[in-house]
Structure formats: structure tokens, C-alpha cells
PDB file of N, CA and C in Angstrom:
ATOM      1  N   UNK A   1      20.181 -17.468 -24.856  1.00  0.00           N
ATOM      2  CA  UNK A   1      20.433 -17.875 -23.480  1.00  0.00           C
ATOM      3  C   UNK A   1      19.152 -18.463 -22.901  1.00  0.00           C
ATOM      4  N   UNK A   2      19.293 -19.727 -22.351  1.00  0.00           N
ATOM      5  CA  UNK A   2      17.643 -20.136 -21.696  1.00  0.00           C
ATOM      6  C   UNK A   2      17.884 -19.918 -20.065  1.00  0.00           C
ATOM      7  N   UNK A   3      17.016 -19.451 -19.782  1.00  0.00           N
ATOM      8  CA  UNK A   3      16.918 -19.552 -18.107  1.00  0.00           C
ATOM      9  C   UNK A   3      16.223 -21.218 -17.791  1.00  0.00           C
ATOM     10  N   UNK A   4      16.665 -21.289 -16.532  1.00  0.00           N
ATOM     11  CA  UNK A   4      16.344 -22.522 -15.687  1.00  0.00           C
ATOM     12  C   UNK A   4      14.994 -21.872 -15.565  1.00  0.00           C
ATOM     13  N   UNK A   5      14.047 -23.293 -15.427  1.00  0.00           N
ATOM     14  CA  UNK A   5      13.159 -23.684 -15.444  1.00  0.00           C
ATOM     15  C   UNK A   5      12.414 -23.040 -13.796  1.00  0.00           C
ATOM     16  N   UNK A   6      11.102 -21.939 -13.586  1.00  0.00           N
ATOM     17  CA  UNK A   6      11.202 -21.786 -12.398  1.00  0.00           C
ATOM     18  C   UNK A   6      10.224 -22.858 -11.633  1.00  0.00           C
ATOM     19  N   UNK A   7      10.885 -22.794 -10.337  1.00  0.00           N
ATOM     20  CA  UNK A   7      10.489 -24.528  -9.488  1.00  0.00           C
ATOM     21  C   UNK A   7       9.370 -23.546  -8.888  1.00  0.00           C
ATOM     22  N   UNK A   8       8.013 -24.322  -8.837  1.00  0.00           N
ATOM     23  CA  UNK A   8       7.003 -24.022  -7.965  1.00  0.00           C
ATOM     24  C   UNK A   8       6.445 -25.215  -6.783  1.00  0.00           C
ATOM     25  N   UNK A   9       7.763 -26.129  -6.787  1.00  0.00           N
ATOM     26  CA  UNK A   9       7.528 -27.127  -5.865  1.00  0.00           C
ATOM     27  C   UNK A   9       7.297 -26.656  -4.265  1.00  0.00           C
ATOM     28  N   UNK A  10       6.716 -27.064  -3.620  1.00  0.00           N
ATOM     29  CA  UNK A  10       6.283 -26.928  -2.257  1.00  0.00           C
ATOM     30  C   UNK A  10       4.994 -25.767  -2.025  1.00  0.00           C
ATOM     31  N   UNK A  11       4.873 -25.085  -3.176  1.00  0.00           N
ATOM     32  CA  UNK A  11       3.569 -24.301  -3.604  1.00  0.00           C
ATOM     33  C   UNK A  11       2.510 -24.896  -3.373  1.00  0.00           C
ATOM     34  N   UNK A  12       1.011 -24.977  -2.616  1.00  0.00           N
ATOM     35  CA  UNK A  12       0.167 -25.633  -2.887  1.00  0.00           C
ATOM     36  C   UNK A  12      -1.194 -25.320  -3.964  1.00  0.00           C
ATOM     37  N   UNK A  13      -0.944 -24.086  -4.714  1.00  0.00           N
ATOM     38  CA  UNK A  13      -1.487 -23.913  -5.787  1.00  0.00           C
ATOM     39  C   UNK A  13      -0.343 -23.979  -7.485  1.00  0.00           C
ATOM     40  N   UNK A  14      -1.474 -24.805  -8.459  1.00  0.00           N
ATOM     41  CA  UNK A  14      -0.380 -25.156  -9.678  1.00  0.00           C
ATOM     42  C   UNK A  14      -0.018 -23.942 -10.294  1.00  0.00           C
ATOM     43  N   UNK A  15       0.971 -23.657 -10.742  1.00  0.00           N
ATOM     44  CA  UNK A  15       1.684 -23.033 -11.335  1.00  0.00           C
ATOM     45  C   UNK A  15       0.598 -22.561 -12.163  1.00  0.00           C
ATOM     46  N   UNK A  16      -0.248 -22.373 -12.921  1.00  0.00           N
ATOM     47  CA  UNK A  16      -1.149 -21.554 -13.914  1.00  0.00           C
ATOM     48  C   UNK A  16      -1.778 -20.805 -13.091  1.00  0.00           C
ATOM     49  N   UNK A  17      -2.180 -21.163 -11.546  1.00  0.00           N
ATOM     50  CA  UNK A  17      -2.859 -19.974 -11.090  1.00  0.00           C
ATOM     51  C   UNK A  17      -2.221 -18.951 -10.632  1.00  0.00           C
ATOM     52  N   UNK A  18      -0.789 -19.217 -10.176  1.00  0.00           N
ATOM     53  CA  UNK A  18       0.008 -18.895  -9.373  1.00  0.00           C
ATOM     54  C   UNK A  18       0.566 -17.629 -10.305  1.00  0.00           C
ATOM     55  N   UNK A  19       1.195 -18.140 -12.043  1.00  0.00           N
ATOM     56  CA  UNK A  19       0.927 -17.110 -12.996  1.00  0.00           C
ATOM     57  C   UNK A  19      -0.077 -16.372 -13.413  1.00  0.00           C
ATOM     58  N   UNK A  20      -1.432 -16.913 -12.954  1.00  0.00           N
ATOM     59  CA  UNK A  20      -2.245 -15.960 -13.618  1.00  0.00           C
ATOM     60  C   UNK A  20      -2.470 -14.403 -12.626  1.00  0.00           C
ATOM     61  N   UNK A  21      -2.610 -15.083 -11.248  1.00  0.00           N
ATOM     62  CA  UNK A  21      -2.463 -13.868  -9.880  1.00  0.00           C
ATOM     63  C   UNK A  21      -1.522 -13.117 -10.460  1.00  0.00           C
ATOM     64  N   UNK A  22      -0.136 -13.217 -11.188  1.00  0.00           N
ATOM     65  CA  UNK A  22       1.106 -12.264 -11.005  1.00  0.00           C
ATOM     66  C   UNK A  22       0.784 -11.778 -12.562  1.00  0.00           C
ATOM     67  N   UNK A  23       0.088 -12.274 -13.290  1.00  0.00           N
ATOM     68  CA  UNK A  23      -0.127 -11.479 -14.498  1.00  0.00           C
ATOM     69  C   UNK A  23      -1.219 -10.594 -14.659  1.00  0.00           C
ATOM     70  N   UNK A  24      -2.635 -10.978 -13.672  1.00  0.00           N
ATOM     71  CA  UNK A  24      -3.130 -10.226 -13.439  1.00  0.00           C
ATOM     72  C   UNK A  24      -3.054  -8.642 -12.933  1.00  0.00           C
ATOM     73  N   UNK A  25      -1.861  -8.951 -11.615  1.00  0.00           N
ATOM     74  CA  UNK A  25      -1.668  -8.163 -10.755  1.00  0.00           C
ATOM     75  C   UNK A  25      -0.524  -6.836 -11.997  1.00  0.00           C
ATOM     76  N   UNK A  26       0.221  -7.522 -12.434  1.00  0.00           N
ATOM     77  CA  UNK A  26       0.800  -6.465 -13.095  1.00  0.00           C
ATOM     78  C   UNK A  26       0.500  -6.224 -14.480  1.00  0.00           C
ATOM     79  N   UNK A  27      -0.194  -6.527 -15.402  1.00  0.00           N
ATOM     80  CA  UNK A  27      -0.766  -6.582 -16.693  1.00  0.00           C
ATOM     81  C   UNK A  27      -1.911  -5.340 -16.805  1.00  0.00           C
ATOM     82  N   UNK A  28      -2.610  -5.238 -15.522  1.00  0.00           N
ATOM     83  CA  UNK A  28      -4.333  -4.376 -15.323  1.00  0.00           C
ATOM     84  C   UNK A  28      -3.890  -3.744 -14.082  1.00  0.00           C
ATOM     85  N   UNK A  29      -2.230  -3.472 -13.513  1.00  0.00           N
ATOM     86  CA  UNK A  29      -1.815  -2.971 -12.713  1.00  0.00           C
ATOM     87  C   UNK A  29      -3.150  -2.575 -11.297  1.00  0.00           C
ATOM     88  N   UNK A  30      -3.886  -3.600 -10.905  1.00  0.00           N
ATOM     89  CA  UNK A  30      -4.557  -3.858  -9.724  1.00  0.00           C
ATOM     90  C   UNK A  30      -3.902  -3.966  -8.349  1.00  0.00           C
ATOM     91  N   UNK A  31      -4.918  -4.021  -7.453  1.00  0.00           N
ATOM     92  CA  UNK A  31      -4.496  -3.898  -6.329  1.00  0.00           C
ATOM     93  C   UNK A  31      -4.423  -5.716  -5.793  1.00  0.00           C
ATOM     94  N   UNK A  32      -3.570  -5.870  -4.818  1.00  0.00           N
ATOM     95  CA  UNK A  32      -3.446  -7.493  -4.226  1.00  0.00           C
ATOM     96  C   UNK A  32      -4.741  -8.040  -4.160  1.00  0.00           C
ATOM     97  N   UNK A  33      -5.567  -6.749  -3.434  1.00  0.00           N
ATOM     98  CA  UNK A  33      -7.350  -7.128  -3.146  1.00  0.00           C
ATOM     99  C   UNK A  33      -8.217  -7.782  -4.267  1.00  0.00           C
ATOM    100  N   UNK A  34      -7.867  -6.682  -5.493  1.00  0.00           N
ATOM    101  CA  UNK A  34      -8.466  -6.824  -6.898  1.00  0.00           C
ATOM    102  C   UNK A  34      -7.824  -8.265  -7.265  1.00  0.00           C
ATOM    103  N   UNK A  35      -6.909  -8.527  -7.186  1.00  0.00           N
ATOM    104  CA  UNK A  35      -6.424  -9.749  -7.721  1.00  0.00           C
ATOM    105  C   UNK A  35      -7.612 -11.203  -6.637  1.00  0.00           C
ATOM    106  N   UNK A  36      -7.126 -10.538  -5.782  1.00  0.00           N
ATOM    107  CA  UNK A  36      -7.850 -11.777  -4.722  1.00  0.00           C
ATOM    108  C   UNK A  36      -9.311 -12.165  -4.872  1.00  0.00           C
ATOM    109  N   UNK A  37      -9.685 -10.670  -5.207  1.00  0.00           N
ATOM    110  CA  UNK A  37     -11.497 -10.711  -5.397  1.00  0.00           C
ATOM    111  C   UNK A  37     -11.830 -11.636  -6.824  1.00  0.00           C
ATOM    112  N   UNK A  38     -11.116 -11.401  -7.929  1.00  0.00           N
ATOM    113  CA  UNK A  38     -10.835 -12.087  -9.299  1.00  0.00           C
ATOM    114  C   UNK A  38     -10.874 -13.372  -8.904  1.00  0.00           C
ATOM    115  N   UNK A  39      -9.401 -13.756  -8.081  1.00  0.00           N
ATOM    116  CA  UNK A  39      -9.618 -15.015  -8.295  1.00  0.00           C
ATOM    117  C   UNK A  39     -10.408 -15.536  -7.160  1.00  0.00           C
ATOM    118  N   UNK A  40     -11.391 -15.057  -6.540  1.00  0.00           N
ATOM    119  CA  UNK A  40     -12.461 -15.691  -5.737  1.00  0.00           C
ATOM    120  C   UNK A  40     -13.856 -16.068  -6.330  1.00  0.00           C
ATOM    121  N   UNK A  41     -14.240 -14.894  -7.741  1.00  0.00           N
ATOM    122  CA  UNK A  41     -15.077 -15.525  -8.287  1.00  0.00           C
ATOM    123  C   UNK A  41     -14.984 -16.360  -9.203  1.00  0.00           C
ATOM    124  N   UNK A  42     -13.628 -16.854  -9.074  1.00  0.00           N
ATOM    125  CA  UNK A  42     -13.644 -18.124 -10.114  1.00  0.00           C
ATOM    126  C   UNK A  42     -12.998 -19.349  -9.203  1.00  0.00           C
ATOM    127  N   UNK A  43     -13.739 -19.324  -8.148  1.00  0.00           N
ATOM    128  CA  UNK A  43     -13.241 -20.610  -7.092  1.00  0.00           C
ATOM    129  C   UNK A  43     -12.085 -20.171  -6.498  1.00  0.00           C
ATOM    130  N   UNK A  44     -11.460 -19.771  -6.493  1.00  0.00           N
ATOM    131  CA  UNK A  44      -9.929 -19.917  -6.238  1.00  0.00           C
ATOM    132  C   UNK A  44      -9.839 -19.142  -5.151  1.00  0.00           C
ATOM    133  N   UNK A  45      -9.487 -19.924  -3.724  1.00  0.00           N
ATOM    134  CA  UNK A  45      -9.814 -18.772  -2.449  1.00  0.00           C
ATOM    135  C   UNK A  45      -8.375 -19.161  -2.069  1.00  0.00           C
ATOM    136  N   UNK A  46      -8.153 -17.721  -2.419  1.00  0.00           N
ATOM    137  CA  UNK A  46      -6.088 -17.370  -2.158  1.00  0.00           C
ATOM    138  C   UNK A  46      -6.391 -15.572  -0.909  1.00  0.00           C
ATOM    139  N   UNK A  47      -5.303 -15.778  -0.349  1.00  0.00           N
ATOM    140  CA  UNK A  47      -5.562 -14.303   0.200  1.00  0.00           C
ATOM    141  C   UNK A  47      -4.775 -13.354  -0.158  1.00  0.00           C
ATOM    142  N   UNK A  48      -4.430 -11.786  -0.596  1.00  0.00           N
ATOM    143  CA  UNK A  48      -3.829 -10.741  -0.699  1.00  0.00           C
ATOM    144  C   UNK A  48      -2.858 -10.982  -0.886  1.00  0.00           C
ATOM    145  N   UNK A  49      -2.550 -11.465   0.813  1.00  0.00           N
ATOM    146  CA  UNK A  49      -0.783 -11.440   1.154  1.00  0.00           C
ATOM    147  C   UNK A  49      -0.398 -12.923   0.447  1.00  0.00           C
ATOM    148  N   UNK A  50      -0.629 -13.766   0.035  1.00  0.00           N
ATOM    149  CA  UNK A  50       0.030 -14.485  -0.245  1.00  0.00           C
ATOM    150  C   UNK A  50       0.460 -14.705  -2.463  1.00  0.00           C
ATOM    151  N   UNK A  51      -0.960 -13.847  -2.442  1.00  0.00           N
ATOM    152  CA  UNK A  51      -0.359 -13.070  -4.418  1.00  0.00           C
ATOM    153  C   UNK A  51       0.919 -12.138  -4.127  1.00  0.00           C
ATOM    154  N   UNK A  52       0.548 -11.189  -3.034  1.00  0.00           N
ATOM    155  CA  UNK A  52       1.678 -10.266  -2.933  1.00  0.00           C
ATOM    156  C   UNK A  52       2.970 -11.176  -2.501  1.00  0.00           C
ATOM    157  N   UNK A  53       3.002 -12.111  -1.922  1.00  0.00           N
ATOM    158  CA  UNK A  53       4.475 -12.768  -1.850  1.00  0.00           C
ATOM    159  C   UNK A  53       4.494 -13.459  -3.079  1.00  0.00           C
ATOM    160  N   UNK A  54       3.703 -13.968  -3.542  1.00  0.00           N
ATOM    161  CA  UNK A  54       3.776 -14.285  -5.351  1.00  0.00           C
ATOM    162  C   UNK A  54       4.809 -13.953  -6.073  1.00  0.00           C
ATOM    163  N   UNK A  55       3.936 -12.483  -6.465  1.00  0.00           N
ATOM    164  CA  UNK A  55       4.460 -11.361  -6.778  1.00  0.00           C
ATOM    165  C   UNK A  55       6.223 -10.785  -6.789  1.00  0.00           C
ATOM    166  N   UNK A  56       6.151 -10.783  -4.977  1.00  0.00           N
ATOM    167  CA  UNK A  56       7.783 -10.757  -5.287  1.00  0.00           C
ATOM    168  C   UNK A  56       8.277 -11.968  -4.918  1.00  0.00           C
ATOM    169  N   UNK A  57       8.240 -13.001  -5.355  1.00  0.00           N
ATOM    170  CA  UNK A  57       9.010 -14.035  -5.160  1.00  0.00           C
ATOM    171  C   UNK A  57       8.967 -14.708  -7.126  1.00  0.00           C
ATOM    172  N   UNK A  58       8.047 -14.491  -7.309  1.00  0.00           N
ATOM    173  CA  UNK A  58       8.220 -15.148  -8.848  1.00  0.00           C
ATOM    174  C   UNK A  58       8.154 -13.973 -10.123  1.00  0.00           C
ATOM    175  N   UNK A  59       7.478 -12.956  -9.804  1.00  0.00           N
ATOM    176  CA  UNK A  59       7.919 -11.580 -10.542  1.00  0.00           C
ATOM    177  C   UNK A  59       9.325 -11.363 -11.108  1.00  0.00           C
ATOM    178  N   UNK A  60       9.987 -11.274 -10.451  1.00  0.00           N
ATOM    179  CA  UNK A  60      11.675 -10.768 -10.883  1.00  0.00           C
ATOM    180  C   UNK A  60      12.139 -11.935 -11.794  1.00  0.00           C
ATOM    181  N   UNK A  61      11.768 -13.689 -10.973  1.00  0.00           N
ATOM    182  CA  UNK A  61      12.148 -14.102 -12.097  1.00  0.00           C
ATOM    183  C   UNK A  61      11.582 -14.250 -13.931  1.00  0.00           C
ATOM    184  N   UNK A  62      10.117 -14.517 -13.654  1.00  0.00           N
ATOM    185  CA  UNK A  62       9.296 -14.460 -14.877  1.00  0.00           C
ATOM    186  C   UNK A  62       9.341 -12.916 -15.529  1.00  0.00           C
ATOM    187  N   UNK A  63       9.456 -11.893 -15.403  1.00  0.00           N
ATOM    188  CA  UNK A  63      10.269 -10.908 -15.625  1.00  0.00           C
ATOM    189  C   UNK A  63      11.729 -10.282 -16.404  1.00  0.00           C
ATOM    190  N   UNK A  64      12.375 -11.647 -15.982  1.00  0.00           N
ATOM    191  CA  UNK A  64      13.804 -11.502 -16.610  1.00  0.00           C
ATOM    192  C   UNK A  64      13.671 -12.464 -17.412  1.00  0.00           C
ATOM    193  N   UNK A  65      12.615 -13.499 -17.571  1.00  0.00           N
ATOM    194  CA  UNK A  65      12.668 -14.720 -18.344  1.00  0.00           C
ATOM    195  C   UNK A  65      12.155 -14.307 -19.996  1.00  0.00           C
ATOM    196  N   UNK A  66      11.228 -13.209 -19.261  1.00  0.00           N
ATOM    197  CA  UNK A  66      10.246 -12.515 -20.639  1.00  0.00           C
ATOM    198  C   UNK A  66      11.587 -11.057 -21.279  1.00  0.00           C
ATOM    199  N   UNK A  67      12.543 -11.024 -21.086  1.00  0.00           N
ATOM    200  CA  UNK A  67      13.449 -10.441 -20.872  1.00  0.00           C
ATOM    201  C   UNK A  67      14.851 -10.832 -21.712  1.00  0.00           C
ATOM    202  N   UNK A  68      14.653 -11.957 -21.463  1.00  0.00           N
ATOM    203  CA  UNK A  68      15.777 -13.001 -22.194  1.00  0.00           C
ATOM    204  C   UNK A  68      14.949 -13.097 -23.554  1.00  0.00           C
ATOM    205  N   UNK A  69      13.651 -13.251 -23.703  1.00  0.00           N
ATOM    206  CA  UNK A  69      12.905 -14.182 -24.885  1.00  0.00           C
ATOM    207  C   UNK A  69      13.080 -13.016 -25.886  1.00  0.00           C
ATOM    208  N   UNK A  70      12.716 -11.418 -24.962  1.00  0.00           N
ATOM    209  CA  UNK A  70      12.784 -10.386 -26.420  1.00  0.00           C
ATOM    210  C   UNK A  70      13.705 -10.748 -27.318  1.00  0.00           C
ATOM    211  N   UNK A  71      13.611 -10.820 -28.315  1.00  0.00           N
ATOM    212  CA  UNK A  71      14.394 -10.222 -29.604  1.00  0.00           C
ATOM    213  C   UNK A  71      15.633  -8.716 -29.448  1.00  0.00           C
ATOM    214  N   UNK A  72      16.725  -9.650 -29.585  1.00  0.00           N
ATOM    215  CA  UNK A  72      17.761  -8.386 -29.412  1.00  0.00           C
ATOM    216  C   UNK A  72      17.892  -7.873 -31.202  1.00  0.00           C
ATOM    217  N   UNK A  73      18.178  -6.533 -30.819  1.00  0.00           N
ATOM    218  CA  UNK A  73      18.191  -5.513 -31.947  1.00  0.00           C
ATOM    219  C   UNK A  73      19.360  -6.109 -32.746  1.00  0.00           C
ATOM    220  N   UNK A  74      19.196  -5.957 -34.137  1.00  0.00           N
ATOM    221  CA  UNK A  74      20.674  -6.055 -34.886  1.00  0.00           C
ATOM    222  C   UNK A  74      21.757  -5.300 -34.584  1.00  0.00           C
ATOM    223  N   UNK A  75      22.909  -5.251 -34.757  1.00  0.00           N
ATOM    224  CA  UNK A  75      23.897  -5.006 -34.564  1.00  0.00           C
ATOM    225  C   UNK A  75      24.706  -4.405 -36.193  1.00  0.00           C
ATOM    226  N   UNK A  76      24.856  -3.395 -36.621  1.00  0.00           N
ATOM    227  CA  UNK A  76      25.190  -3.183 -37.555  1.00  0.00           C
ATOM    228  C   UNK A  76      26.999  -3.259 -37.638  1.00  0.00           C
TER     229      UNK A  76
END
């Protein structure tokens, strides 16, 4: 099954940073702050609240996408 493609149009950061905030945030299970402070020393001046709307706005889907990709068990 492929999922649709997720749209990050009207976003004004590209899609790699936008994944890296939400992989950060749940991968090293950090705080919004920790994420924000991360990506401040590497240029990237984003604030808290707007990883945390990240978060739940593209989480659930990239989530179910990594979800679909597992490998289903055989079926005997």
C-alpha cells in the first residue's frame, strides 16, 4: 500500500528541516526547547511552538507512513 505523498507546501522551512525537528524530537525523546536549541546552533532559528505544531501536524502522518513500509509477518 503507498501513502500519498506528504504536502509541506505553504511551510516556510524545506521539508528536511522540518523532518529533522520531528525526528529529533522523538528519536532522543527531547524536549520542544532541546529541539529548538539544536537547531539554533546549526543556523536554523525556528521557535518551540512551532516544532511542537510540527510535531503534531506531520508526526501521525510520517508515523503511519513508517508503518505501512514495515515488513508484514508471514502468514502461515
Amino acid at each position: 500500500m503507498r501513502m500519498k505523498k506528504i504536502s509541506y507546501k505553504g511551510y516556510r522551512f524545506p521539508p528536511e528541516i522540518i523532518q529533522q525537528a520531528i525526528w529529533l524530537y522523538l528519536r532522543f525523546t527531547m524536549s520542544f526547547r532541546d529541539v529548538e536549541d539544536l537547531l539554533a546552533e546549526r543556523g536554523i532559528m525556528v521557535s518551540y511552538e512551532i516544532v511542537r505544531r510540527w510535531v503534531n501536524h506531520f508526526g501521525p502522518m510520517i508515523a503511519a507512513d513508517l508503518r505501512n513500509r514495515r515488513p508484514k509477518p508471514h502468514t502461515i
